[in-house]
N, C-alpha and C. Protein backbone atom coordinates (compact mmCIF):
# COMPACT_ATOMS: atom_id res chain seq x y z
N UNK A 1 10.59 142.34 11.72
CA UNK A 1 11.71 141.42 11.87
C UNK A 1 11.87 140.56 10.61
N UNK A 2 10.81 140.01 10.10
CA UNK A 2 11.28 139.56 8.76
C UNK A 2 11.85 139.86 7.53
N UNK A 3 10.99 141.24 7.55
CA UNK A 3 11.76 142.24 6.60
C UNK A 3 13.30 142.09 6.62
N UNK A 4 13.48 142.39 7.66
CA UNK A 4 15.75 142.28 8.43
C UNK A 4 15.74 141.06 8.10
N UNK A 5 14.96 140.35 8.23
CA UNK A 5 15.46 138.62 8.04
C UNK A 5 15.64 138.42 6.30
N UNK A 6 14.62 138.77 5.97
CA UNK A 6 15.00 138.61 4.27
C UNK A 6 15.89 139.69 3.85
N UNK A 7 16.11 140.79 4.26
CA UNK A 7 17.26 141.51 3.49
C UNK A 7 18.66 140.71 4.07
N UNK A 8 18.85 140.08 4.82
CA UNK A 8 19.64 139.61 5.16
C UNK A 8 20.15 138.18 4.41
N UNK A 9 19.29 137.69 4.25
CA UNK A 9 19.71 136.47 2.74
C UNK A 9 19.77 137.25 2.06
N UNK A 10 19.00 138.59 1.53
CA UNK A 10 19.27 138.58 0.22
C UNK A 10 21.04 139.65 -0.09
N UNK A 11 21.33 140.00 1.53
CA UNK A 11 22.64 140.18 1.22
C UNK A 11 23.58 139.11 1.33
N UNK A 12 23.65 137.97 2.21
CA UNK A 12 24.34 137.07 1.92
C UNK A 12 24.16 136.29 0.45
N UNK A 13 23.53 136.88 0.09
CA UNK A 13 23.31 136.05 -1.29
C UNK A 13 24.46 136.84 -2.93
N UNK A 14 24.14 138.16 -2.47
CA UNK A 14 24.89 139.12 -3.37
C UNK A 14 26.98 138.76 -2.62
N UNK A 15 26.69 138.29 -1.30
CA UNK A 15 28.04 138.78 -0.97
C UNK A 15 28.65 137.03 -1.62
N UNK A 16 27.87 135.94 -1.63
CA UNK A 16 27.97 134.83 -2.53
C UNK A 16 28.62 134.75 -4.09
N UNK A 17 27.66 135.72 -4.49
CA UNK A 17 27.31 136.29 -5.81
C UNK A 17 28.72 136.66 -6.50
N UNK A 18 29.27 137.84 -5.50
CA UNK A 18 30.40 138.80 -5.36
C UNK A 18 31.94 137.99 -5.36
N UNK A 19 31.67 136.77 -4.61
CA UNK A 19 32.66 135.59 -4.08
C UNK A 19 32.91 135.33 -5.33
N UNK A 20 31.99 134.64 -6.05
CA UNK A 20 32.15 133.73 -6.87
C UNK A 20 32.27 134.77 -7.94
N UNK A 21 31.91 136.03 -8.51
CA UNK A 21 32.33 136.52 -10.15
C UNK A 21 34.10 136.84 -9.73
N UNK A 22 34.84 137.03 -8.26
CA UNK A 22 35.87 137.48 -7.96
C UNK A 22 36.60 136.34 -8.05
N UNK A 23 36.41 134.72 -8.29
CA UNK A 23 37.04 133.58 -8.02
C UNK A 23 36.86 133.22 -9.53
N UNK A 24 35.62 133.33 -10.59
CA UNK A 24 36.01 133.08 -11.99
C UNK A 24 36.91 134.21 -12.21
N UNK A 25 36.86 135.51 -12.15
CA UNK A 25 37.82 136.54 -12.63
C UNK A 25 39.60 136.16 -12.60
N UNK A 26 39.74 135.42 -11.61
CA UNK A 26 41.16 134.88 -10.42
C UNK A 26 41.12 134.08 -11.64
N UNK A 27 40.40 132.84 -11.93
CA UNK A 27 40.38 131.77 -12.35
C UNK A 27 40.03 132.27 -14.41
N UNK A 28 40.10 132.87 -14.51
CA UNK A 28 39.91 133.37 -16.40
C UNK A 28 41.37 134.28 -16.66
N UNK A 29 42.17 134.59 -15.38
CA UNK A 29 43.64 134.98 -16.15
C UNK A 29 44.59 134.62 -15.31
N UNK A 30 45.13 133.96 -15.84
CA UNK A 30 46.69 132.83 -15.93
C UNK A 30 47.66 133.47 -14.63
N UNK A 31 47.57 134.87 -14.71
CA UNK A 31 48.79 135.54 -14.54
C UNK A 31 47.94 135.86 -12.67
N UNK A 32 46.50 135.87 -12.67
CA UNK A 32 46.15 136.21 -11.16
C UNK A 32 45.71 134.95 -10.30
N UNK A 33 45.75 133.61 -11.75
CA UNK A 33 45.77 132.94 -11.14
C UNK A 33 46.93 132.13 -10.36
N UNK A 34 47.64 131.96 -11.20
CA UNK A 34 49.63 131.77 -10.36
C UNK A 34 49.44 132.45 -9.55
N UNK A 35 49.65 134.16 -9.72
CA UNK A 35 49.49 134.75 -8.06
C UNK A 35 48.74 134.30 -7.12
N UNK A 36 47.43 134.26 -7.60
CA UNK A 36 46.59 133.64 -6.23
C UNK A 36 47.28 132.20 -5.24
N UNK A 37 47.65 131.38 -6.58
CA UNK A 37 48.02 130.17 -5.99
C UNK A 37 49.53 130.23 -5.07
N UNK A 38 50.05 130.94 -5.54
CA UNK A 38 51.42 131.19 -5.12
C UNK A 38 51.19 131.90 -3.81
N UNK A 39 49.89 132.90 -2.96
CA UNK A 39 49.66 133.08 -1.67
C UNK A 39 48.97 132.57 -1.40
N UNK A 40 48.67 131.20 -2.12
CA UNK A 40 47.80 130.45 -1.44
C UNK A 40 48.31 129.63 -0.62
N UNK A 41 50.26 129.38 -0.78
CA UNK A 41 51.10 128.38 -0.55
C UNK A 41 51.70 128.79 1.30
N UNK A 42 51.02 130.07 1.48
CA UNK A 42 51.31 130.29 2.84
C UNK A 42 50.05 129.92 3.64
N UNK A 43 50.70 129.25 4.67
CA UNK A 43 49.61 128.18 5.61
C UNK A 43 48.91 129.40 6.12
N UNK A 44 47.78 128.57 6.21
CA UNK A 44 46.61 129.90 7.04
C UNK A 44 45.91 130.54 6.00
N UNK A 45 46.50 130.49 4.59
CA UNK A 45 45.73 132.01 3.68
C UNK A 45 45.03 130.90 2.45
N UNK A 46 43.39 131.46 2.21
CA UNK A 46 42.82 130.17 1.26
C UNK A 46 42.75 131.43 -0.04
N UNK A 47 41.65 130.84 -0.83
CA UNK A 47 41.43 131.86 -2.21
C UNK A 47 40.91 133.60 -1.73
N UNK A 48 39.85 133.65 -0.49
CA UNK A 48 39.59 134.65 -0.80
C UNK A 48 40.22 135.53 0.28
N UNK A 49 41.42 135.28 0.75
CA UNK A 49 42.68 135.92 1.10
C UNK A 49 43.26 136.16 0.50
N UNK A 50 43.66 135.34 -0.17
CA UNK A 50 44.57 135.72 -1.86
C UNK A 50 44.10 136.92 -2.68
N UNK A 51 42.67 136.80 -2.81
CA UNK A 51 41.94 137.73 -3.62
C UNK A 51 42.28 139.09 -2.97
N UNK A 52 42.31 139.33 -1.84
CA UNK A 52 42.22 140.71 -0.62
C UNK A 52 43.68 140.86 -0.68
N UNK A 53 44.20 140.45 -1.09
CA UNK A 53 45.86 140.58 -1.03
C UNK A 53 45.98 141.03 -2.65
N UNK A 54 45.16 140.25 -2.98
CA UNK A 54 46.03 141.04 -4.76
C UNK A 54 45.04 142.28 -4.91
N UNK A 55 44.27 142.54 -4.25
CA UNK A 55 44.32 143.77 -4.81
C UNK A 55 44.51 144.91 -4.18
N UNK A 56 45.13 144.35 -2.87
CA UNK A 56 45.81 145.53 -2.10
C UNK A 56 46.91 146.14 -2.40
N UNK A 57 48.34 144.25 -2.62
CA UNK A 57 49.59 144.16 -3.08
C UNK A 57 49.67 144.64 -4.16
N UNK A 58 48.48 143.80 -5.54
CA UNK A 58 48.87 143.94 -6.86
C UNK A 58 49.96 143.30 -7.44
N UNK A 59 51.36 143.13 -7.95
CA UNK A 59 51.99 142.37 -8.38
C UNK A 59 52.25 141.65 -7.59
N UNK A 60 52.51 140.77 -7.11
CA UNK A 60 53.50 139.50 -6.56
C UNK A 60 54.31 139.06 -6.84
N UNK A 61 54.59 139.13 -8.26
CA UNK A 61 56.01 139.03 -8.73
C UNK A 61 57.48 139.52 -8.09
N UNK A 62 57.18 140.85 -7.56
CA UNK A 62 57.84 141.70 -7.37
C UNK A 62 58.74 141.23 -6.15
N UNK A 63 58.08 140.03 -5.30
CA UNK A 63 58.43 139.55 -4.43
C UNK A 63 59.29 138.40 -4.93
N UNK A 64 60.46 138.00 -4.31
CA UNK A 64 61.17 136.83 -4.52
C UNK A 64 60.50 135.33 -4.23
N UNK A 65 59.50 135.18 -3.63
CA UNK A 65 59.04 133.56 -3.17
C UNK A 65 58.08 134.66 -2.25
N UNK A 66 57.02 133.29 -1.48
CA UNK A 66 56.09 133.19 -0.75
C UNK A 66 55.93 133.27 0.31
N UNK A 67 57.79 133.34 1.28
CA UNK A 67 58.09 133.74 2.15
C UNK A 67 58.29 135.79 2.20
N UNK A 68 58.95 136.01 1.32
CA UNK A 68 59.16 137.31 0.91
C UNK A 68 58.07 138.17 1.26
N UNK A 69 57.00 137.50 0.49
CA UNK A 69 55.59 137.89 0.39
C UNK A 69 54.69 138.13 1.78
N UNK A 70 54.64 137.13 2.78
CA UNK A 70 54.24 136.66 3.98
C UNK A 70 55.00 137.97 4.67
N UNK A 71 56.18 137.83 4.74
CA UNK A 71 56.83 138.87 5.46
C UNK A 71 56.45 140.01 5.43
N UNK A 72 56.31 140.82 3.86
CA UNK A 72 55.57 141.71 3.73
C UNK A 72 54.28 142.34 4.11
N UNK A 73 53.29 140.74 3.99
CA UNK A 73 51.86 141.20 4.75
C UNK A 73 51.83 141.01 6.16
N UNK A 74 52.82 140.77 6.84
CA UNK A 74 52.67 140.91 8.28
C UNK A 74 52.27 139.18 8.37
N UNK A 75 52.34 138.61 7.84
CA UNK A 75 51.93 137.01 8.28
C UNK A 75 53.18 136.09 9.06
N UNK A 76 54.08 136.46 9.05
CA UNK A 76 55.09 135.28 9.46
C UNK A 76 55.79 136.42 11.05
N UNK A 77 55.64 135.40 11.58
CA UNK A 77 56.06 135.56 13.08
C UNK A 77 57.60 135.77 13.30
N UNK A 78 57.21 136.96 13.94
CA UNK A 78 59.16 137.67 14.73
C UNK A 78 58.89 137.81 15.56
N UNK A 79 60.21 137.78 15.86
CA UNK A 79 60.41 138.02 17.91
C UNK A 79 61.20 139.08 17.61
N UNK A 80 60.96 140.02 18.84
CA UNK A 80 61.28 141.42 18.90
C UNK A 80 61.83 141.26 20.18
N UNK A 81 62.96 141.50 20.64
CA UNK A 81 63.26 141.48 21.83
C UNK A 81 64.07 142.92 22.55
N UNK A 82 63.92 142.86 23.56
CA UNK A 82 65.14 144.07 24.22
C UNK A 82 65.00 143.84 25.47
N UNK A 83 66.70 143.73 25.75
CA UNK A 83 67.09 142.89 26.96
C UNK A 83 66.81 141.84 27.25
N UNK A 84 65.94 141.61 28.33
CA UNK A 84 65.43 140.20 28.61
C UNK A 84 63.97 140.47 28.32
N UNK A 85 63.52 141.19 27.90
CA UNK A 85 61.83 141.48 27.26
C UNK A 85 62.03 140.85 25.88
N UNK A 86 60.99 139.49 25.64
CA UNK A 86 60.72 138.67 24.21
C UNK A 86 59.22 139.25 24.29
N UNK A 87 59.12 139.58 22.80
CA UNK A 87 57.59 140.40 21.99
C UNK A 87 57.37 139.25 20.90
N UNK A 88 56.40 139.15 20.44
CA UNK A 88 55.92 138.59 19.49
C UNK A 88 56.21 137.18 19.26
N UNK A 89 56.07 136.12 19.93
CA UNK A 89 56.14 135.16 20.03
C UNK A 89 55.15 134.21 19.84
């Protein structure tokens, strides 16, 4: 059991590790850092959402604003309705 216990810091430690060279990388170019900050501006999403988004999305530009964007990843709430049946609320 200790054995599991220490490989287990020593993966939370690499997945630390991993956090942080992916947040200087964000933070050493201009252009991923605007992006980051710019999905950072949708409520609910912090840096290392941002991070999982740019490198799924990749440009952000491409999007008009931060709403555009949201819409795209499935983050902003619709109602789907038919007839008197309301979905997604």
């Amino acid at each position: 059991v200790a054995h599991v216990q220490a490989h287990i810091v020593w993966l939370n430690q690499q997945i630390a590790q991993i956090e942080k060279d992916i947040d200087d990388h964000i933070d050493r170019h201009p252009g991923l850092k605007h992006d980051a900050e710019l999905i950072e501006t949708i409520p609910g999403l912090g840096r290392t959402t941002a991070a999982k988004i740019l490198g799924h999305v990749g440009d952000v530009r491409r999007f008009e604003n931060a709403k555009a964007l949201a819409a795209y990843i499935g983050v902003t709430p619709r109602q789907r309705q038919s007839g008197s049946t309301i979905r997604g609320r």
